[in-house]
PDB file of N, CA and C in Angstrom:
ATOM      1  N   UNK A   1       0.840  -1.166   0.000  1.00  0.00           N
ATOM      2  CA  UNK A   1       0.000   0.000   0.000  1.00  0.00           C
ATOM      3  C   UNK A   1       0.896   1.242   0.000  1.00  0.00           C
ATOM      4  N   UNK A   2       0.503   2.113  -1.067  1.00  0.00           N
ATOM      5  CA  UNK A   2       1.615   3.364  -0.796  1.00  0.00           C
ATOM      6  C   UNK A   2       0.903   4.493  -0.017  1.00  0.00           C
ATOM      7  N   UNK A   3       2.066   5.267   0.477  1.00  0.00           N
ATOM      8  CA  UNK A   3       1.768   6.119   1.142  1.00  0.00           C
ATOM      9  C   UNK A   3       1.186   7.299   1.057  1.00  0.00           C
ATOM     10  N   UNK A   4       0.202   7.891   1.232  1.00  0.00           N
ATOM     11  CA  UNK A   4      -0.853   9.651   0.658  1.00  0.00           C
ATOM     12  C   UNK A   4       0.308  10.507   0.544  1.00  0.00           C
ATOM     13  N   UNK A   5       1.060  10.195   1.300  1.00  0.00           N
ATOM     14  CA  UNK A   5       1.958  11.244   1.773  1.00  0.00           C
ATOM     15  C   UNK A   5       3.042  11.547   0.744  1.00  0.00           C
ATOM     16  N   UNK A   6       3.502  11.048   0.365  1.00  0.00           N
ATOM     17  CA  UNK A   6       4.411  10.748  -0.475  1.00  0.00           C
ATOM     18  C   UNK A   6       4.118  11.635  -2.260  1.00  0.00           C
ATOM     19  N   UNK A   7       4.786  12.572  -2.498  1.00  0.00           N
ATOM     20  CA  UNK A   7       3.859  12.988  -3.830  1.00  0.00           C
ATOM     21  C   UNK A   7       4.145  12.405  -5.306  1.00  0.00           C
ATOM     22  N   UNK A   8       3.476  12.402  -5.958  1.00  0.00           N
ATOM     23  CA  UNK A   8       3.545  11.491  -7.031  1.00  0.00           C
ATOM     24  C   UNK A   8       3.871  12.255  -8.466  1.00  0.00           C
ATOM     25  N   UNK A   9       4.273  11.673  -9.372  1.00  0.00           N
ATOM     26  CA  UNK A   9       4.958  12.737 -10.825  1.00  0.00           C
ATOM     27  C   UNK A   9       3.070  12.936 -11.401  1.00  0.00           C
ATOM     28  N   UNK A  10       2.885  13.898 -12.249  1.00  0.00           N
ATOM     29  CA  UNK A  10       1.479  14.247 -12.449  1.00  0.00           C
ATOM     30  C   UNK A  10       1.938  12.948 -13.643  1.00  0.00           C
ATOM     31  N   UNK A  11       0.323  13.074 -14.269  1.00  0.00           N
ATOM     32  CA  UNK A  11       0.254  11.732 -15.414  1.00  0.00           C
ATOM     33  C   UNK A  11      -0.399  12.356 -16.369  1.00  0.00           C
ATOM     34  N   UNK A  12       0.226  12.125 -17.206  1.00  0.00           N
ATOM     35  CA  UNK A  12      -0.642  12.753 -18.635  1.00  0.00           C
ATOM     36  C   UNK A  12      -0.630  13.877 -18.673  1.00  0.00           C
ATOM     37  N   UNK A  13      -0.717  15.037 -17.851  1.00  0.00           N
ATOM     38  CA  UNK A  13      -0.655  16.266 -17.470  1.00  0.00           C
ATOM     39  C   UNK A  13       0.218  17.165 -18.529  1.00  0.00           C
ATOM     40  N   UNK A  14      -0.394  18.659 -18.807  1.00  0.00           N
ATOM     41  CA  UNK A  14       0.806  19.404 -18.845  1.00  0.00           C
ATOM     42  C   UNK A  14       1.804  19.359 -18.444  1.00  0.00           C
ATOM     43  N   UNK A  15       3.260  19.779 -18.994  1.00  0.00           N
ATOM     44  CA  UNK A  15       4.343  19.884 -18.256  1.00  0.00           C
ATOM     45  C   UNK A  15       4.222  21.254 -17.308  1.00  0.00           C
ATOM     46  N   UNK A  16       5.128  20.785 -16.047  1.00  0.00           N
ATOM     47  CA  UNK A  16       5.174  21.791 -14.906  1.00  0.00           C
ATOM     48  C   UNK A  16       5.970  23.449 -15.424  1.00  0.00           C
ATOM     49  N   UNK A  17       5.462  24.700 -15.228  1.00  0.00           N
ATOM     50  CA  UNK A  17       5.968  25.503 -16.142  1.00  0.00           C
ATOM     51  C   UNK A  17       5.171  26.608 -16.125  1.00  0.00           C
ATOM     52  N   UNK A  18       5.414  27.810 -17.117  1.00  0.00           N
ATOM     53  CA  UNK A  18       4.420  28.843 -17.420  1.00  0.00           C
ATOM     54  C   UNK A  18       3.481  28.293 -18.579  1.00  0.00           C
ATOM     55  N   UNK A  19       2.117  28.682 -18.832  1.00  0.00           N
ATOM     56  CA  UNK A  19       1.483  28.372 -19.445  1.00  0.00           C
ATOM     57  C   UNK A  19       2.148  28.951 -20.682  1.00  0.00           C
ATOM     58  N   UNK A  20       1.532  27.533 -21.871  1.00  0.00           N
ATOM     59  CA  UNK A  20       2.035  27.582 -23.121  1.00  0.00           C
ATOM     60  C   UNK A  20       0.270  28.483 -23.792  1.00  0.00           C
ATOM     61  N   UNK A  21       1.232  29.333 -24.574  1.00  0.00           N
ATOM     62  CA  UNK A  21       0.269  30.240 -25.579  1.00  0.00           C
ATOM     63  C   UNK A  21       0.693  31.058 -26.516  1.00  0.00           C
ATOM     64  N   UNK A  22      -0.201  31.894 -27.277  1.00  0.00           N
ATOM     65  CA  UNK A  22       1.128  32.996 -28.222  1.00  0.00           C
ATOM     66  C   UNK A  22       1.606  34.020 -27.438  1.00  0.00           C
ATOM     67  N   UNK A  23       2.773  34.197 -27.620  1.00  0.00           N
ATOM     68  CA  UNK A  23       4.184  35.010 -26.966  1.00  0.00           C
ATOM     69  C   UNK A  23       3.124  36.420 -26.141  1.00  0.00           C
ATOM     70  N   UNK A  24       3.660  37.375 -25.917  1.00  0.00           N
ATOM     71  CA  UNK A  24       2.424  38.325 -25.399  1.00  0.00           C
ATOM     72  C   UNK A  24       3.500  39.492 -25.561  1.00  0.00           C
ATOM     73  N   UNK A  25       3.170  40.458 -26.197  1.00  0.00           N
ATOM     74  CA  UNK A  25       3.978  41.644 -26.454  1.00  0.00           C
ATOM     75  C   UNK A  25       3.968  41.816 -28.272  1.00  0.00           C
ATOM     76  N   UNK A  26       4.900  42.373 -28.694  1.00  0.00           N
ATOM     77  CA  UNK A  26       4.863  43.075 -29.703  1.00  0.00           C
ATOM     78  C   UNK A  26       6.124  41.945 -30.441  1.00  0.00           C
ATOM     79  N   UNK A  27       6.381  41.101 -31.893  1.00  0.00           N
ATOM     80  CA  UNK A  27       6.787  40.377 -32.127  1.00  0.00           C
ATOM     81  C   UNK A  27       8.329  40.978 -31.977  1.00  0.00           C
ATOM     82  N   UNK A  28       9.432  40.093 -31.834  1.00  0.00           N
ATOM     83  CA  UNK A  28      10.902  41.109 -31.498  1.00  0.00           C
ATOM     84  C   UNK A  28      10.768  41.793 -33.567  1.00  0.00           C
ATOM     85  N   UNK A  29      11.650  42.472 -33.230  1.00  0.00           N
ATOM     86  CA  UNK A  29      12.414  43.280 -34.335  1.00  0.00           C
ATOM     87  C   UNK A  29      13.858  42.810 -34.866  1.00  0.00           C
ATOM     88  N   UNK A  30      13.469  42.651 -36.049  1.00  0.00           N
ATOM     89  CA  UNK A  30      14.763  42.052 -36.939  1.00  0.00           C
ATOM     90  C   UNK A  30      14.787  43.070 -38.267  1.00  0.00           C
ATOM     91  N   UNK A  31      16.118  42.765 -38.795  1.00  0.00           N
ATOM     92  CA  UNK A  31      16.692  43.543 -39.862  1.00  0.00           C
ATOM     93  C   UNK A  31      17.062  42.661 -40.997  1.00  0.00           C
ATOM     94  N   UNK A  32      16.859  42.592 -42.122  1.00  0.00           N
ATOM     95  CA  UNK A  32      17.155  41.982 -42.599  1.00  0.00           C
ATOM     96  C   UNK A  32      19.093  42.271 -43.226  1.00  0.00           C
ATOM     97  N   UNK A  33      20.658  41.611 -42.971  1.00  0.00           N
ATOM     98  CA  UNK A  33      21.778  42.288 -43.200  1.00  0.00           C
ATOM     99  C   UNK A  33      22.124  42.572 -44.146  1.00  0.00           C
ATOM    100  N   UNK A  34      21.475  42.275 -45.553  1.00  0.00           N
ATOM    101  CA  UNK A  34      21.500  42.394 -47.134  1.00  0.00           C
ATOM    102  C   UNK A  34      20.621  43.657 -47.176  1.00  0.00           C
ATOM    103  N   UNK A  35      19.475  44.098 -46.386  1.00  0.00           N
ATOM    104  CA  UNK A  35      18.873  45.356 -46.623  1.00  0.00           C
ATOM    105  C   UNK A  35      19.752  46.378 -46.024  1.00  0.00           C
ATOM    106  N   UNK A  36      20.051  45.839 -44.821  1.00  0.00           N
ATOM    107  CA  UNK A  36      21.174  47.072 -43.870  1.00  0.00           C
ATOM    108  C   UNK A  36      22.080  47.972 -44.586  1.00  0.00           C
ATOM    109  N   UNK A  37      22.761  46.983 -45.460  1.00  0.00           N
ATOM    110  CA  UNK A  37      24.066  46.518 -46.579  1.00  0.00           C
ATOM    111  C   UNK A  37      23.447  47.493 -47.715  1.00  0.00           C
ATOM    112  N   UNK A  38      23.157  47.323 -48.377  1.00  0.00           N
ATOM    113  CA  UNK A  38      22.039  48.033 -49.885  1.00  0.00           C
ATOM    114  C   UNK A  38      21.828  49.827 -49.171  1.00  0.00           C
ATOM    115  N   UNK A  39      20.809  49.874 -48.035  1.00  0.00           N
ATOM    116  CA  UNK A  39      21.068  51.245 -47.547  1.00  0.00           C
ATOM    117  C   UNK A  39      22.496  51.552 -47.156  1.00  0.00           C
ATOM    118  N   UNK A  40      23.498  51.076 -46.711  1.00  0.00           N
ATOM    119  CA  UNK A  40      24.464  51.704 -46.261  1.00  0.00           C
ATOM    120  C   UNK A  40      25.250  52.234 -47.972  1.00  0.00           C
ATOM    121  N   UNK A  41      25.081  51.533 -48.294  1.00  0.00           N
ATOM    122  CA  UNK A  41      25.898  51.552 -49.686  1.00  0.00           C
ATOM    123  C   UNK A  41      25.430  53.034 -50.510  1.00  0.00           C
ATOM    124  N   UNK A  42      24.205  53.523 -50.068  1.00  0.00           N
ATOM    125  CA  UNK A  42      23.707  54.094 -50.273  1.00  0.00           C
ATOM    126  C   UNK A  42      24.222  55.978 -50.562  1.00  0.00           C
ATOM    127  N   UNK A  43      24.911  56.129 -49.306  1.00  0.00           N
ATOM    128  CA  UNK A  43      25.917  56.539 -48.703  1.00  0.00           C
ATOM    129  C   UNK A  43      27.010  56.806 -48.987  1.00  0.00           C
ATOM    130  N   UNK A  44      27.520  55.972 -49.749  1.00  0.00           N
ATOM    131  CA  UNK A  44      28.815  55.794 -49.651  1.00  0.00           C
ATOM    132  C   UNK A  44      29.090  56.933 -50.957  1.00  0.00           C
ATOM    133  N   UNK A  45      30.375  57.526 -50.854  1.00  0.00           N
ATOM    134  CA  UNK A  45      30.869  58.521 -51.467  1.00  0.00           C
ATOM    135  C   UNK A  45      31.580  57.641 -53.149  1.00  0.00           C
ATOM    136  N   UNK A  46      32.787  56.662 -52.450  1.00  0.00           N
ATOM    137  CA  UNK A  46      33.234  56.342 -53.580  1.00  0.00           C
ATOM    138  C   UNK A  46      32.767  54.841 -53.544  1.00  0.00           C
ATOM    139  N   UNK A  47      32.735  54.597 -55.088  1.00  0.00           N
ATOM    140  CA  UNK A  47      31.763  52.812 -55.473  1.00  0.00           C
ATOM    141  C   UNK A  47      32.783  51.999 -54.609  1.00  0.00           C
ATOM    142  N   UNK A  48      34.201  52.666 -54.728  1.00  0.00           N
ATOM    143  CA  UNK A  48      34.824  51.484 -54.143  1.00  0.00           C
ATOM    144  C   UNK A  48      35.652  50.818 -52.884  1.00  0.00           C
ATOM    145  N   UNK A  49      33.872  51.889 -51.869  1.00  0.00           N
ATOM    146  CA  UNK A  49      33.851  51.307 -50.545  1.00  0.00           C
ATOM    147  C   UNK A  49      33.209  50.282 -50.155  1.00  0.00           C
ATOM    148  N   UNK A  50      33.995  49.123 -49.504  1.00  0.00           N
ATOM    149  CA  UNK A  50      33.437  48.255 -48.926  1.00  0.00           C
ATOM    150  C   UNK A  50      33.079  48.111 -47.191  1.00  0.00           C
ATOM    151  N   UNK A  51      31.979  47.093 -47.089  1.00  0.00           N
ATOM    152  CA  UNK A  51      31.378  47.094 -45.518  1.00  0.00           C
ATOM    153  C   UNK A  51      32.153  45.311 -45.254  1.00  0.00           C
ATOM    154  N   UNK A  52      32.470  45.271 -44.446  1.00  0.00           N
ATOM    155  CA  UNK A  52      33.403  43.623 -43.880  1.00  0.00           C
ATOM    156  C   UNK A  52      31.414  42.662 -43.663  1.00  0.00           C
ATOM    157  N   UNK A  53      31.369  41.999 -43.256  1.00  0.00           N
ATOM    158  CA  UNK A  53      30.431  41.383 -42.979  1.00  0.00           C
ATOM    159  C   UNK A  53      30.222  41.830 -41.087  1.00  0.00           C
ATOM    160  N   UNK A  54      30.994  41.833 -40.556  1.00  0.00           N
ATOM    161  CA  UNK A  54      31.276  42.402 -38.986  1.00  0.00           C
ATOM    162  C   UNK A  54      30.623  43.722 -39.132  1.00  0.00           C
ATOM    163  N   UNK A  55      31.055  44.555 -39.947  1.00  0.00           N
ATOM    164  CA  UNK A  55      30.511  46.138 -40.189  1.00  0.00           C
ATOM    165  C   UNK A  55      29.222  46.095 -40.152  1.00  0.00           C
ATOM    166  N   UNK A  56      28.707  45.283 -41.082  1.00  0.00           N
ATOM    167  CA  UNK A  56      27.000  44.845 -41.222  1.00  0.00           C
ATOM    168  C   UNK A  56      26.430  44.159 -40.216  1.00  0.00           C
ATOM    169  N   UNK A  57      26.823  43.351 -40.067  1.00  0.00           N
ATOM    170  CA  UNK A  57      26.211  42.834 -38.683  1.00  0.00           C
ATOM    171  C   UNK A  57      26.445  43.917 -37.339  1.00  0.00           C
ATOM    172  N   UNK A  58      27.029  44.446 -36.738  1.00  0.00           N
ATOM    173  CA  UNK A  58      27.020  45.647 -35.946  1.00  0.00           C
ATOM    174  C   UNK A  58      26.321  46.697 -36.473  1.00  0.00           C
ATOM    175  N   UNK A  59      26.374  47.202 -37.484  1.00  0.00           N
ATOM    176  CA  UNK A  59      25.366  48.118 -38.108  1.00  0.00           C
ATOM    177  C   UNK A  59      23.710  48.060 -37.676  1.00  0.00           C
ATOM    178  N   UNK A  60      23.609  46.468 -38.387  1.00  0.00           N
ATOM    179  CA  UNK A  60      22.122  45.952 -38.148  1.00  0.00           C
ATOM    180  C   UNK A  60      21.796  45.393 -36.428  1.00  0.00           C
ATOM    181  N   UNK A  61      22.408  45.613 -36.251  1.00  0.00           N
ATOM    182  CA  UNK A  61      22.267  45.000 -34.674  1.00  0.00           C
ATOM    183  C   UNK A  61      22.137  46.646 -33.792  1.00  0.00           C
ATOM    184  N   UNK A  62      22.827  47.557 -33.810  1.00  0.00           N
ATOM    185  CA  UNK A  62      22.565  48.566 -33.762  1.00  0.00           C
ATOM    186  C   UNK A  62      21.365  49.148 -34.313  1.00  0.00           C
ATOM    187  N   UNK A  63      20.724  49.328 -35.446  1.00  0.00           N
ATOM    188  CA  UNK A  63      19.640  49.697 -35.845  1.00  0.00           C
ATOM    189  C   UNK A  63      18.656  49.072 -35.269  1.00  0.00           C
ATOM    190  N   UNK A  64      18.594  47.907 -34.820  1.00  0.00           N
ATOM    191  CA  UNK A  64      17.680  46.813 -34.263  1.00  0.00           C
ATOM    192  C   UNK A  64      17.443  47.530 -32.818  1.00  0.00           C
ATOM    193  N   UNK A  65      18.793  48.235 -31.914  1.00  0.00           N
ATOM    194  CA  UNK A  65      18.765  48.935 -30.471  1.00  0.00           C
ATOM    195  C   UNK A  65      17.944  50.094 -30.698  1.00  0.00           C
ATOM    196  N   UNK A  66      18.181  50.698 -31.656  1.00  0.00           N
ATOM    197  CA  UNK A  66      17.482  52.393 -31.841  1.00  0.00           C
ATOM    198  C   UNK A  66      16.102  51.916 -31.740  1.00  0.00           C
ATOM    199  N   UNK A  67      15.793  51.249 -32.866  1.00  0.00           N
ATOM    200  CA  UNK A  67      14.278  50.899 -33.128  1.00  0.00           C
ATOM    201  C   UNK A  67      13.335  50.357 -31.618  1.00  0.00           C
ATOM    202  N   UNK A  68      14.080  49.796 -30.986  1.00  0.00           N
ATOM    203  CA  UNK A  68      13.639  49.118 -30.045  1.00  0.00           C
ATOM    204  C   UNK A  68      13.702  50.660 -28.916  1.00  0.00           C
ATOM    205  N   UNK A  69      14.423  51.275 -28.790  1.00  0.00           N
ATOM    206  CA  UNK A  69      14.572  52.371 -28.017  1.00  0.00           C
ATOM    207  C   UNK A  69      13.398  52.979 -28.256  1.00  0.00           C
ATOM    208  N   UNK A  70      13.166  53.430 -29.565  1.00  0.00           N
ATOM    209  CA  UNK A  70      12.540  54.495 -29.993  1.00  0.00           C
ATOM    210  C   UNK A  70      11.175  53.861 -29.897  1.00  0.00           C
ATOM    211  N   UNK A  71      10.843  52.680 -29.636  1.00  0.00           N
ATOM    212  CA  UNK A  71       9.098  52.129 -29.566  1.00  0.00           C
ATOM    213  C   UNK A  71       8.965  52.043 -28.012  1.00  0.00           C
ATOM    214  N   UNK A  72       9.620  51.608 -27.069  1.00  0.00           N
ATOM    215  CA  UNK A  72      10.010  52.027 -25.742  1.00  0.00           C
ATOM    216  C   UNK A  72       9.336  53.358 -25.496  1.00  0.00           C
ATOM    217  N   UNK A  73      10.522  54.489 -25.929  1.00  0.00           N
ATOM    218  CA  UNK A  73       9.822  55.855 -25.683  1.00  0.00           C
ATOM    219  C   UNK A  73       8.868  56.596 -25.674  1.00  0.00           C
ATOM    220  N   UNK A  74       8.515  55.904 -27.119  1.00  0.00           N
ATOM    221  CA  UNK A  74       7.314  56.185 -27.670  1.00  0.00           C
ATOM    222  C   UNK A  74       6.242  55.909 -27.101  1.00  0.00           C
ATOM    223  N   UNK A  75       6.150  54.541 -26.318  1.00  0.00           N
ATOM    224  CA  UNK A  75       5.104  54.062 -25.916  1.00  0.00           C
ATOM    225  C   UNK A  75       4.770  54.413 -24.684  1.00  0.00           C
ATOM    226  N   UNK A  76       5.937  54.806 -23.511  1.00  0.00           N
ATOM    227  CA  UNK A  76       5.673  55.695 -22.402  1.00  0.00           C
ATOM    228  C   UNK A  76       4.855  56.778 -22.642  1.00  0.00           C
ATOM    229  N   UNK A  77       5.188  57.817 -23.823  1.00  0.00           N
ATOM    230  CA  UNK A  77       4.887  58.662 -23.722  1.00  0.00           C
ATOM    231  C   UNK A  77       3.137  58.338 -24.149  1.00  0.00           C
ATOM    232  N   UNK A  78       3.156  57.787 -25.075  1.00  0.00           N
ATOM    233  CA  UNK A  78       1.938  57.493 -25.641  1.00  0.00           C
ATOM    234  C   UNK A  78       0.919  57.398 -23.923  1.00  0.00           C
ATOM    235  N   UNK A  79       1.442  56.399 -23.817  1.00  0.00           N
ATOM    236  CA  UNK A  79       0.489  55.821 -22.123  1.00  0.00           C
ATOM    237  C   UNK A  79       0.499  57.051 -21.332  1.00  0.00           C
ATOM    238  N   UNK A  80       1.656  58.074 -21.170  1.00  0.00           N
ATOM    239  CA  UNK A  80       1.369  59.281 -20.041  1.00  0.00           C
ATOM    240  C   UNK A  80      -0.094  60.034 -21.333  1.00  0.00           C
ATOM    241  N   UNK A  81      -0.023  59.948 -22.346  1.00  0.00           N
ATOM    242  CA  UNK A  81      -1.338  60.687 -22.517  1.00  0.00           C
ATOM    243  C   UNK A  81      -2.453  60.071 -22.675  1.00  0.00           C
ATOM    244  N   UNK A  82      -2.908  58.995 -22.563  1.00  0.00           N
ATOM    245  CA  UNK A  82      -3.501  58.185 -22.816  1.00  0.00           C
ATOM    246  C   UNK A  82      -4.116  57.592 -24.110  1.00  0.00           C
ATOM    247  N   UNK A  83      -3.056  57.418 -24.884  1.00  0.00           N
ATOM    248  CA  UNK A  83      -3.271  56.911 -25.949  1.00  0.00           C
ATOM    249  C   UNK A  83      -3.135  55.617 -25.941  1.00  0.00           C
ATOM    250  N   UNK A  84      -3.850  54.725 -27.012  1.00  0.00           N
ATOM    251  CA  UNK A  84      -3.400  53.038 -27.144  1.00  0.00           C
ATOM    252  C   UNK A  84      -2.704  52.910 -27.828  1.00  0.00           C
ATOM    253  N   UNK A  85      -2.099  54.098 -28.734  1.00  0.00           N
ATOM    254  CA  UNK A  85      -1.209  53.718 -30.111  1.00  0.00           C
ATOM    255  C   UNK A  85      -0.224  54.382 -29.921  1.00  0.00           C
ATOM    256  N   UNK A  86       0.902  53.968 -31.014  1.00  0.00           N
ATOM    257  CA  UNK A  86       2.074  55.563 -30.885  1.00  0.00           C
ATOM    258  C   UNK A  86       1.912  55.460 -32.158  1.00  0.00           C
ATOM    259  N   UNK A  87       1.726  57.387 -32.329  1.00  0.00           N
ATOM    260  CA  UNK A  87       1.615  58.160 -33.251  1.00  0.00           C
ATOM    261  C   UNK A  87       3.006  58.905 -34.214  1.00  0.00           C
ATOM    262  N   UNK A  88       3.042  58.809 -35.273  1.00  0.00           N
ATOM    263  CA  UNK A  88       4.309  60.080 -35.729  1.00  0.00           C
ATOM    264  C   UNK A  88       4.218  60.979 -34.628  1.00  0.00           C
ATOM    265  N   UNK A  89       3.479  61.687 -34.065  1.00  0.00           N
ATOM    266  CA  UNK A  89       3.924  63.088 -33.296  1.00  0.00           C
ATOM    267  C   UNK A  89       4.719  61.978 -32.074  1.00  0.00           C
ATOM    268  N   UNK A  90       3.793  61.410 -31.459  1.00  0.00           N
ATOM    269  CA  UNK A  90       4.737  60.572 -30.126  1.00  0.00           C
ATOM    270  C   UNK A  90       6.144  60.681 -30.572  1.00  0.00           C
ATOM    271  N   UNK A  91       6.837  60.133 -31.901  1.00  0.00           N
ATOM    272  CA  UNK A  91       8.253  59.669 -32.149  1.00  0.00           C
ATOM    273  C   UNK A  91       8.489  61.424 -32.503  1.00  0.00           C
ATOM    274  N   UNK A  92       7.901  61.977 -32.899  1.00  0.00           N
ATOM    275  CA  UNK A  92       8.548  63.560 -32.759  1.00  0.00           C
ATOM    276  C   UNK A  92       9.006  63.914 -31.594  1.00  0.00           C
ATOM    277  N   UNK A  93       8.086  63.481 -30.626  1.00  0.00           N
ATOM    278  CA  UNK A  93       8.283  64.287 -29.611  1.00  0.00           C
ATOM    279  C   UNK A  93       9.465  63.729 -28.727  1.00  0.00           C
ATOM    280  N   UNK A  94       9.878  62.372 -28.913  1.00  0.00           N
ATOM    281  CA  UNK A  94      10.972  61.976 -27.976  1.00  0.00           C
ATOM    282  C   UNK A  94      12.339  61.960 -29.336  1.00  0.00           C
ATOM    283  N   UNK A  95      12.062  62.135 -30.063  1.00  0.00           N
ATOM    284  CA  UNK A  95      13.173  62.074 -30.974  1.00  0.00           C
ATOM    285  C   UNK A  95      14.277  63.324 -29.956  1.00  0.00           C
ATOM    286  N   UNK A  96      14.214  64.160 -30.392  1.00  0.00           N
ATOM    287  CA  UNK A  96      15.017  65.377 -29.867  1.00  0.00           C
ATOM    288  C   UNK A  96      16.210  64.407 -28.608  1.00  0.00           C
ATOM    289  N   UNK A  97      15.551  64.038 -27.899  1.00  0.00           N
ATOM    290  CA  UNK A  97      16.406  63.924 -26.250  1.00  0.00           C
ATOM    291  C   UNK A  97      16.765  62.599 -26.930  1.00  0.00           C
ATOM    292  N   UNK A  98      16.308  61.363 -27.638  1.00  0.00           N
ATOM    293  CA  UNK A  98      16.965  60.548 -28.077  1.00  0.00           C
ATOM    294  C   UNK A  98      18.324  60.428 -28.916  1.00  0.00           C
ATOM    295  N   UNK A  99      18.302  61.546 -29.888  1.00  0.00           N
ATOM    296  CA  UNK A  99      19.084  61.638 -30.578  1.00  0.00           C
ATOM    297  C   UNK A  99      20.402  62.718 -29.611  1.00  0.00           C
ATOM    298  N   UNK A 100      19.985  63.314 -28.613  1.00  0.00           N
ATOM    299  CA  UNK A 100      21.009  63.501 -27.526  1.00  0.00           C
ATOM    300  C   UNK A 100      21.713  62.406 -26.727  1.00  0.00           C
ATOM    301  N   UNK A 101      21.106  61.349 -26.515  1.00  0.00           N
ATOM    302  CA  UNK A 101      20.978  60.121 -25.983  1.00  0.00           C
ATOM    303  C   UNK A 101      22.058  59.277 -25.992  1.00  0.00           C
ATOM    304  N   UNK A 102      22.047  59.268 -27.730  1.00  0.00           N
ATOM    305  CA  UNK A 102      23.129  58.518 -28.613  1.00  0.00           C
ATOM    306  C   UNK A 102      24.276  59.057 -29.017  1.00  0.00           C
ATOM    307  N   UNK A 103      24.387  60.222 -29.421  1.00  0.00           N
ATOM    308  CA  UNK A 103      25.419  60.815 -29.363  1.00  0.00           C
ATOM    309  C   UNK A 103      26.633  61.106 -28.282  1.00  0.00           C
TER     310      UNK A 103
END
């Protein structure tokens, strides 16, 4: 006879954990490094500057921080006025101190 006391592995059960569902937030942000690459080139003074693959990948990984900064900001501010969305003016309005930010 076993013992009540004693606790037992669940059966059949979910696994033990946070509930499984779709992710909850805003999907992450990616860059594609061939688009990064194409705009940077964009730029460039003489044809026969090149970007290393390191250059691009830091580039795009960086652009990936701003973006993520700048929906952050945005979205504080949005919520101190009570908005559900962020608007062009929202990213106007924190641009200024952002772009102090980074520099």
């Amino acid at each position: 006879m076993e013992d009540s006391s004693t606790p037992r592995p669940p059966s059949n059960g979910p696994p033990p954990g946070p509930p499984s569902g779709p992710p909850s937030g805003p999907p992450p942000i990616t860059f594609q490094s061939q688009t990064i690459e194409q705009f940077c080139k964009i730029f460039f003074r003489n044809e026969k500057t090149k970007l290393s693959s390191d250059a691009v990948l830091l580039t795009t990984e960086m652009l990936r921080i701003y973006t993520l900064e700048i929906h952050h900001r945005a979205s504080i501010l949005a919520d101190s006025e009570g908005s559900s969305s962020i608007t062009p003016q929202h990213i106007e309005k924190i641009l200024p101190q952002l772009l102090l930010d980074f520099t």
